[in-house]
Protein backbone atom coordinates (compact mmCIF):
# COMPACT_ATOMS: atom_id res chain seq x y z
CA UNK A 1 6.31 -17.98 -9.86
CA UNK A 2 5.21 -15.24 -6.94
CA UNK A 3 8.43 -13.80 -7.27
CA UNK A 4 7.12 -10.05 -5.26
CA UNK A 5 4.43 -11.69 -3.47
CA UNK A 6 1.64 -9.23 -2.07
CA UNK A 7 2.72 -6.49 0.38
CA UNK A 8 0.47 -4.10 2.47
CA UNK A 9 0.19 -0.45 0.96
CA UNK A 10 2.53 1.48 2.41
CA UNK A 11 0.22 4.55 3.55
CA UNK A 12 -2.56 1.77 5.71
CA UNK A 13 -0.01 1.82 8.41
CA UNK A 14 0.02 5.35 9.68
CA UNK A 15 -3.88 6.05 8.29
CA UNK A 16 -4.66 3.17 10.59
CA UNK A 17 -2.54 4.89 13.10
CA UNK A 18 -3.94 8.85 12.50
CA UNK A 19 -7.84 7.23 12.72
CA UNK A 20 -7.08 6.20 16.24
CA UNK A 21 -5.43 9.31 17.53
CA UNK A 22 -7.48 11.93 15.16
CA UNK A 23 -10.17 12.99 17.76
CA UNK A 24 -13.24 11.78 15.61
CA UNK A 25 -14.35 15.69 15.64
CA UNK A 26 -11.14 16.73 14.29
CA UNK A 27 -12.41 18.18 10.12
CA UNK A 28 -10.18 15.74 8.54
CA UNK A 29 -11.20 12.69 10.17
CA UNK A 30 -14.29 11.89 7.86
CA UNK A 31 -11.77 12.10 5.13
CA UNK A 32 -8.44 10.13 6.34
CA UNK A 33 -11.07 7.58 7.27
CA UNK A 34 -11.96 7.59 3.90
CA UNK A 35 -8.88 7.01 2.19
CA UNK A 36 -8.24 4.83 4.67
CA UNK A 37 -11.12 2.67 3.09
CA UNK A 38 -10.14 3.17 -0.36
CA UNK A 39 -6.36 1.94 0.00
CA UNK A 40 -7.59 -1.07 1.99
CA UNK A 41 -10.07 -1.84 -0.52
CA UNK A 42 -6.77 -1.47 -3.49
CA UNK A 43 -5.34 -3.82 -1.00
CA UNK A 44 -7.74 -6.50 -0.68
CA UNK A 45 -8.66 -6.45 -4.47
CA UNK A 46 -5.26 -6.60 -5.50
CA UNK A 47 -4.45 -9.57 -3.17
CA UNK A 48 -7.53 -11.55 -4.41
CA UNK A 49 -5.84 -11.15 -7.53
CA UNK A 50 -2.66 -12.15 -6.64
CA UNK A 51 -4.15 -15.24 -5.45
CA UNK A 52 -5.70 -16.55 -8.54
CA UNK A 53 -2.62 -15.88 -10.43
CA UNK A 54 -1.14 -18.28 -8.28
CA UNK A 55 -3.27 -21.08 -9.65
CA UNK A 56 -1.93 -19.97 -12.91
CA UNK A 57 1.68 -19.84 -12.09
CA UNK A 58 1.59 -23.88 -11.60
CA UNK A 59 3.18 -25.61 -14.85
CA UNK A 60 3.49 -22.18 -16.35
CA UNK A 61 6.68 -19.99 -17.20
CA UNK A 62 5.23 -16.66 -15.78
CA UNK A 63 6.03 -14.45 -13.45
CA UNK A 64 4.16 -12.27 -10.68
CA UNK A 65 5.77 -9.58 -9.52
CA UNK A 66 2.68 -7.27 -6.79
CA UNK A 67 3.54 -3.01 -6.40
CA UNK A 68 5.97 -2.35 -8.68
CA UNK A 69 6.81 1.21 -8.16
CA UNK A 70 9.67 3.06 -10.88
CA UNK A 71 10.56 6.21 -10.66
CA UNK A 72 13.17 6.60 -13.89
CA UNK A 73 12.71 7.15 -16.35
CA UNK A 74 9.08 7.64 -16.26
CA UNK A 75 7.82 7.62 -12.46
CA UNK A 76 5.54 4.68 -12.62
CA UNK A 77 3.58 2.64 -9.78
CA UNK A 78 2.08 -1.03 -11.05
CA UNK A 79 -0.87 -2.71 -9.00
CA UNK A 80 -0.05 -5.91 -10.18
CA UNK A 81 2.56 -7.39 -13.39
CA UNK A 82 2.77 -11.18 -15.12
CA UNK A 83 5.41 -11.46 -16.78
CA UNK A 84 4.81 -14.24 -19.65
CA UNK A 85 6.96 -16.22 -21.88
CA UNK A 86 5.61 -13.24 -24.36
CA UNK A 87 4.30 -10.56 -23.24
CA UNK A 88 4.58 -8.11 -19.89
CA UNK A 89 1.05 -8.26 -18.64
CA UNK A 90 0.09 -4.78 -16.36
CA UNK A 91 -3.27 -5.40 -14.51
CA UNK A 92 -5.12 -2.69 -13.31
CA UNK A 93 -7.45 -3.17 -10.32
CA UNK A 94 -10.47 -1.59 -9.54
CA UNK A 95 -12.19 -2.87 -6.67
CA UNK A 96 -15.27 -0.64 -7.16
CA UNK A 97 -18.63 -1.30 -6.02
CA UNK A 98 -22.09 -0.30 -7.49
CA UNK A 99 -22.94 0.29 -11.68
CA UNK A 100 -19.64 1.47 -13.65
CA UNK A 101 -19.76 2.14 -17.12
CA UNK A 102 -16.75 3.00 -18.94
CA UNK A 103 -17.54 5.44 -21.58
CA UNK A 104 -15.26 5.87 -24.36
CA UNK A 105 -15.72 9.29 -25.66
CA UNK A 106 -14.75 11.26 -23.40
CA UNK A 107 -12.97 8.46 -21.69
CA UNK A 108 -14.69 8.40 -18.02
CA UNK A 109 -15.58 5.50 -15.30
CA UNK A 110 -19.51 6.94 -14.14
CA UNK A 111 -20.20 5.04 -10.79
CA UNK A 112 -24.39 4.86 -10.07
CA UNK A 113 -24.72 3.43 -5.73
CA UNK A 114 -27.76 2.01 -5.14
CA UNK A 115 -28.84 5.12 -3.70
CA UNK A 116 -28.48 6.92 -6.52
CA UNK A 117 -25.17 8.74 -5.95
CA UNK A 118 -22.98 9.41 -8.54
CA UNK A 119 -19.02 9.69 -8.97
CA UNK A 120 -17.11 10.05 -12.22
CA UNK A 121 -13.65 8.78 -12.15
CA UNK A 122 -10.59 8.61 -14.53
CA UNK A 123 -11.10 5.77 -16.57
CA UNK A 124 -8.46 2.95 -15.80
CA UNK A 125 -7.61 3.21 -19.67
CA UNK A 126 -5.82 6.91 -19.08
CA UNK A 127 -3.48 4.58 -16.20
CA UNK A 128 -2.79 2.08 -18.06
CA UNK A 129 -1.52 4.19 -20.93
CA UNK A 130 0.74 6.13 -18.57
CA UNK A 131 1.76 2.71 -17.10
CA UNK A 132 2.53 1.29 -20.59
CA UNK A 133 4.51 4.49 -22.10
CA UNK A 134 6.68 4.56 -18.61
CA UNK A 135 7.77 0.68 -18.77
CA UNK A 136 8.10 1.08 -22.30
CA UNK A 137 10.60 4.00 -21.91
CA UNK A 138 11.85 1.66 -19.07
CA UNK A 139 12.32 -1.15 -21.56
CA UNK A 140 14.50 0.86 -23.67
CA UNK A 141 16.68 2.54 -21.18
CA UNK A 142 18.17 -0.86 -20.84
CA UNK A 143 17.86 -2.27 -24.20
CA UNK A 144 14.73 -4.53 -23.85
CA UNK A 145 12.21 -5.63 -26.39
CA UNK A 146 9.31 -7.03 -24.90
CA UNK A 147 5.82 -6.49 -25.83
CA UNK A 148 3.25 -4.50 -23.14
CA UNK A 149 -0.17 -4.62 -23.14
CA UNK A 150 -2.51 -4.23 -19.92
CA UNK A 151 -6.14 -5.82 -18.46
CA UNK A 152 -8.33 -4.11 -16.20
CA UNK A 153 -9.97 -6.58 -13.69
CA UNK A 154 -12.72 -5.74 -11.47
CA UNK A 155 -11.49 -8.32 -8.15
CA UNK A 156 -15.13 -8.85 -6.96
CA UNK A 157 -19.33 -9.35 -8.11
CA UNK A 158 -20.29 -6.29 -6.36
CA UNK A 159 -19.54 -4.29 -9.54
CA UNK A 160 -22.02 -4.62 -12.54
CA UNK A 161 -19.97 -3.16 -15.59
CA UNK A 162 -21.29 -1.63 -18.31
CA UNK A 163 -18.00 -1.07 -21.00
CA UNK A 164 -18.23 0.72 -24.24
CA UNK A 165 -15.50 -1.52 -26.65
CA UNK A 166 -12.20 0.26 -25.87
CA UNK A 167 -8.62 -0.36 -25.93
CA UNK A 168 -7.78 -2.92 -23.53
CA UNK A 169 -9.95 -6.22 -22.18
CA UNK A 170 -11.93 -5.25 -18.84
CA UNK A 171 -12.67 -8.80 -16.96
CA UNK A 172 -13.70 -10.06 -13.35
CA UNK A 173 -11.19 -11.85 -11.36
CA UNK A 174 -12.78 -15.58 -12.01
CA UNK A 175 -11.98 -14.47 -16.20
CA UNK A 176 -8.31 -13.76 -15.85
CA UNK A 177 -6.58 -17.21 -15.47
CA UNK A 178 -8.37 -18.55 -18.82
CA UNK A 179 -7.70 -15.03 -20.52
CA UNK A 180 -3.57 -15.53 -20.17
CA UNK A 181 -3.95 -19.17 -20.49
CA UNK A 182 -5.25 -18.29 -23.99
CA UNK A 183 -2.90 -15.26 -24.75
CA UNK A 184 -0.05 -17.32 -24.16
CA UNK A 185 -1.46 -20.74 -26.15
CA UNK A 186 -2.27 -18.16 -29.17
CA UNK A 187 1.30 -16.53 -28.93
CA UNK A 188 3.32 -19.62 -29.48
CA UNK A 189 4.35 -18.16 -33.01
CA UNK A 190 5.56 -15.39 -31.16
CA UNK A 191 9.16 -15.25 -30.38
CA UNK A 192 9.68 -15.50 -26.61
CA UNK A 193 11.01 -12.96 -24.42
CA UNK A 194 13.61 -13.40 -21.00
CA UNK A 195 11.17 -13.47 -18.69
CA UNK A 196 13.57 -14.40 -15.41
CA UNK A 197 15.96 -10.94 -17.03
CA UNK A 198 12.49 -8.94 -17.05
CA UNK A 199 11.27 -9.91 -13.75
CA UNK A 200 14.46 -9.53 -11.54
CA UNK A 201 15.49 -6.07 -13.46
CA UNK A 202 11.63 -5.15 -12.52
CA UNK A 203 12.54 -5.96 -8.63
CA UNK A 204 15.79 -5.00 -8.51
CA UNK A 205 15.03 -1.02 -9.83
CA UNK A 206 11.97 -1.61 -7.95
CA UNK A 207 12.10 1.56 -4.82
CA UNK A 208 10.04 1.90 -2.40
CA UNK A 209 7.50 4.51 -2.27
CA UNK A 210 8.65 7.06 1.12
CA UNK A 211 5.75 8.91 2.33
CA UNK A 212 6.30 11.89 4.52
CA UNK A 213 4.59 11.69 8.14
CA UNK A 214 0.79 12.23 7.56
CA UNK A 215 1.01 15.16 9.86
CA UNK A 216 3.07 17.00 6.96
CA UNK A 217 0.52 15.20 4.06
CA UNK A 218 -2.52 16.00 5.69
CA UNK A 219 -1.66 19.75 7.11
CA UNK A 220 -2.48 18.47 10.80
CA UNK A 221 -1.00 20.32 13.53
CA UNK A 222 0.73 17.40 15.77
CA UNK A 223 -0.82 18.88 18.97
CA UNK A 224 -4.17 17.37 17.24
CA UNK A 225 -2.88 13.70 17.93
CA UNK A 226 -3.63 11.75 20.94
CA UNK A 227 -0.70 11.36 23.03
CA UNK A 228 -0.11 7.97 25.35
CA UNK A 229 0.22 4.13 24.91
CA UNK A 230 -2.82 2.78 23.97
CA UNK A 231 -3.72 -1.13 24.25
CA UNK A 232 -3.34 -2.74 20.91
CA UNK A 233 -6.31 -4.92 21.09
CA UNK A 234 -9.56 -2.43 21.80
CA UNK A 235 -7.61 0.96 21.28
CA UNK A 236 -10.07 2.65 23.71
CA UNK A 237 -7.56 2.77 26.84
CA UNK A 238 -4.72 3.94 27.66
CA UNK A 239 -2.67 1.21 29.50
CA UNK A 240 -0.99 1.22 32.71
CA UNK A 241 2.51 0.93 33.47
CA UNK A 242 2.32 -2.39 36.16
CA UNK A 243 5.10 -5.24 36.76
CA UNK A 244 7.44 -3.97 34.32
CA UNK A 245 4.83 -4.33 31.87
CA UNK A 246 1.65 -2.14 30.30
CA UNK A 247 -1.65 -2.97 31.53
CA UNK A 248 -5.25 -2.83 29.60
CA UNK A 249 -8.06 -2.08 32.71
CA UNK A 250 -10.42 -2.95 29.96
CA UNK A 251 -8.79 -5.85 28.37
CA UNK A 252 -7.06 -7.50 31.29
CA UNK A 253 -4.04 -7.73 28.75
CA UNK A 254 -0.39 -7.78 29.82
CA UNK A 255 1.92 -6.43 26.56
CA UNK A 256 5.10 -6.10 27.33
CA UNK A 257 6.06 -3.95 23.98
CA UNK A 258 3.23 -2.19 23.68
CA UNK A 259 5.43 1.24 23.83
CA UNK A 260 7.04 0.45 20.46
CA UNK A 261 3.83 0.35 18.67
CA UNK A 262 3.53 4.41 20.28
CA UNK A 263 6.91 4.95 18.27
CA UNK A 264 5.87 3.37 15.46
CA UNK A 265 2.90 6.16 15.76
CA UNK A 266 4.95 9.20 16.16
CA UNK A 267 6.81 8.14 13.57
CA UNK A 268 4.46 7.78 10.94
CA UNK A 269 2.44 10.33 11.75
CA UNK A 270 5.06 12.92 13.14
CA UNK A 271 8.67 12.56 12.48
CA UNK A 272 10.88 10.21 12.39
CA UNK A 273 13.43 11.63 14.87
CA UNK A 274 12.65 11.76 18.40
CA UNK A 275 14.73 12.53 21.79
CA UNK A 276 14.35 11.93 24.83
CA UNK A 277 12.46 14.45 26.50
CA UNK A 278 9.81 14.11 23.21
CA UNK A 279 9.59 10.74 24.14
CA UNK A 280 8.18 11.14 27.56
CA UNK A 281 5.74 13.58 26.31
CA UNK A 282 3.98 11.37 23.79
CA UNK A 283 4.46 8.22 25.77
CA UNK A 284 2.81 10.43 28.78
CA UNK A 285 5.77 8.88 30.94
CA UNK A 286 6.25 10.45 34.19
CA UNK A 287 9.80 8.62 35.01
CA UNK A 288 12.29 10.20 32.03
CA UNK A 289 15.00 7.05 32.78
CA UNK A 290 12.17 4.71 31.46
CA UNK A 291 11.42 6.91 28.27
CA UNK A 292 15.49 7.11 27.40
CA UNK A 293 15.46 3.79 27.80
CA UNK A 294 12.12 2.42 25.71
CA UNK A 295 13.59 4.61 22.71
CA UNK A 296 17.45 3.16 23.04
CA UNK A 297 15.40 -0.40 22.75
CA UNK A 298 13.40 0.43 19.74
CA UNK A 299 15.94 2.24 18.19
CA UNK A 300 19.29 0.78 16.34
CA UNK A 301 20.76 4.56 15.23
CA UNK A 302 21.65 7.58 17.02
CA UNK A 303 23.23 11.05 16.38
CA UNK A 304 24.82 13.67 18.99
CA UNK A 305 25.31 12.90 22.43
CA UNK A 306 24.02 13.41 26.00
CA UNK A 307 20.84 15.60 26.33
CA UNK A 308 21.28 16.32 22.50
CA UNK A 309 21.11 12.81 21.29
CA UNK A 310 18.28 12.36 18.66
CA UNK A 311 17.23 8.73 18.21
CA UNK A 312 16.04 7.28 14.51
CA UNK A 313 12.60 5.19 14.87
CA UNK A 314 12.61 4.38 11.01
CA UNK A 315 14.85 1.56 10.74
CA UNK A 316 14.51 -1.20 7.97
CA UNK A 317 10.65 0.17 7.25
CA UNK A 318 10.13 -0.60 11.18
CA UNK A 319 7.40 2.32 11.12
CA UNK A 320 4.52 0.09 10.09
CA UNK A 321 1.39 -1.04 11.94
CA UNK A 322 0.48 -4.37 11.12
């Protein structure tokens, strides 16, 4: 059962967001594109596995629980957990191209491109022994027994993995499905554990991760973003305001809300309050009744009153980009 089905990293929204309005000059851009790359490479790797524990889940007792993120006792953040009739499963993804050997002593990942460029990297072991200790102290907080063990997987062929014999079992995606099939059909002697009490105490002390706006993260002066409404489709224009609507010249696009995906901007990249007057600045509105009333639509909480109302734009995780 996909009981926390797959769910977007919560940092892709506003990188996506801070790429577009970084001027491409701008000394951090190489970088936030970077990370940018790396989370929605996580992303993708970790769905792919999500998927093909779905073909497991049929006729099975298990659950699958995707971004698990504790932060008592032991501040904890799981890619991916399966939840057996005997065991908690923790799978670590690495969605890592090139040659990676994991070397054992000292414990390092050693990634060779095809280029010859080389990057050493914590090996997944030193996570998954964090991971393990903090659900463990989890586990006992609330009087559980249940056995922990964890699997790194690499999602995709374009890895070639070298792997000095270590601690836990490193596999590709296509492995994983027969590996569990064959943990649980050799644990049967085992007694079982309450997987359905495991899983829903997992998700219900399960808290969101709240990054700050990437301004504050990334040291970037706000007067480096791009102000303005840009079209949603190409994200090269700037639209134009035309029968009550905004206008792509490029495009030839009508979108009607395009102003709430600006909010959703300044909010995760600059604050999360925003008045009035602010408004019509980084909408680059000339008519101030058409800002106040764009941010009362968007927004469902206020404070203070008159020209010293602040509206809220984060509102039930509403500052995403999709």
């Amino acid at each position: 059962m996909l009981l926390k089905p797959f769910e977007q990293a919560a940092m892709i929204a506003g990188l996506r967001a801070l790429v577009h309005r970084l001027d491409s000059s701008h000394p951090l851009h190489i970088k936030i594109s970077q990370d940018l790359q790396q989370l929605e490479a996580g992303d993708f790797g970790e769905q792919s596995i999500i998927r093909e524990l779905q073909k497991l889940s049929r006729g099975l007792e298990i659950y699958i629980l995707h971004n698990i993120t504790l932060f008592e006792p032991v501040p904890i953040q799981l890619d991916v957990v399966v939840i057996t009739p005997y065991a908690v499963v923790i799978i670590e993804s690495k969605n890592i191209r090139g040659n990676i050997e994991l070397k054992r002593s000292p414990r390092q990942m050693v990634r060779v491109l095809e280029n010859g460029d080389k990057h050493i990297f914590n090996h997944p072991e030193i996570q998954l022994d964090e991971y393990i200790f903090g659900l463990s102290e989890f586990f006992k907080q609330l009087n559980l027994q249940a056995e922990i063990f964890g699997i790194i997987v690499f999602p995709f062929n374009n890895a070639e993995v070298y792997y000095e014999e270590g601690k836990y079992p490193v596999l590709m995606r296509r492995e994983l499905t027969y590996f569990l099939r064959q943990h649980i059909n050799n644990s049967k002697s085992k007694s079982k554990i309450p997987t359905s009490k495991i899983a829903n105490l997992l998700l219900k002390h399960h808290r969101v991760f709240q990054t700050p706006p990437l301004c504050i993260h990334y040291n970037i002066d706000p007067k480096a973003i791009k102000k303005g409404i840009f079209c949603r489709h190409c994200y090269q224009f700037k639209l134009i305001r035309q029968k009550q609507s905004w206008f792509c010249p490029k495009c030839k696009i009508y979108d009607k809300t395009a102003a709430n995906q600006a909010l959703q901007d300044y909010c995760v990249l600059i604050n999360e309050k925003i008045n009035t007057q602010t408004a019509r600045y980084f909408l680059e509105l000339s008519n101030r009744h058409l800002a106040k009333r764009i941010v009362q639509e968007y927004s469902n909480e206020k404070e203070g009153h008159n020209n010293q109302t602040v509206y809220y734009l984060k509102d039930r995780q509403r500052c995403r980009r999709n």
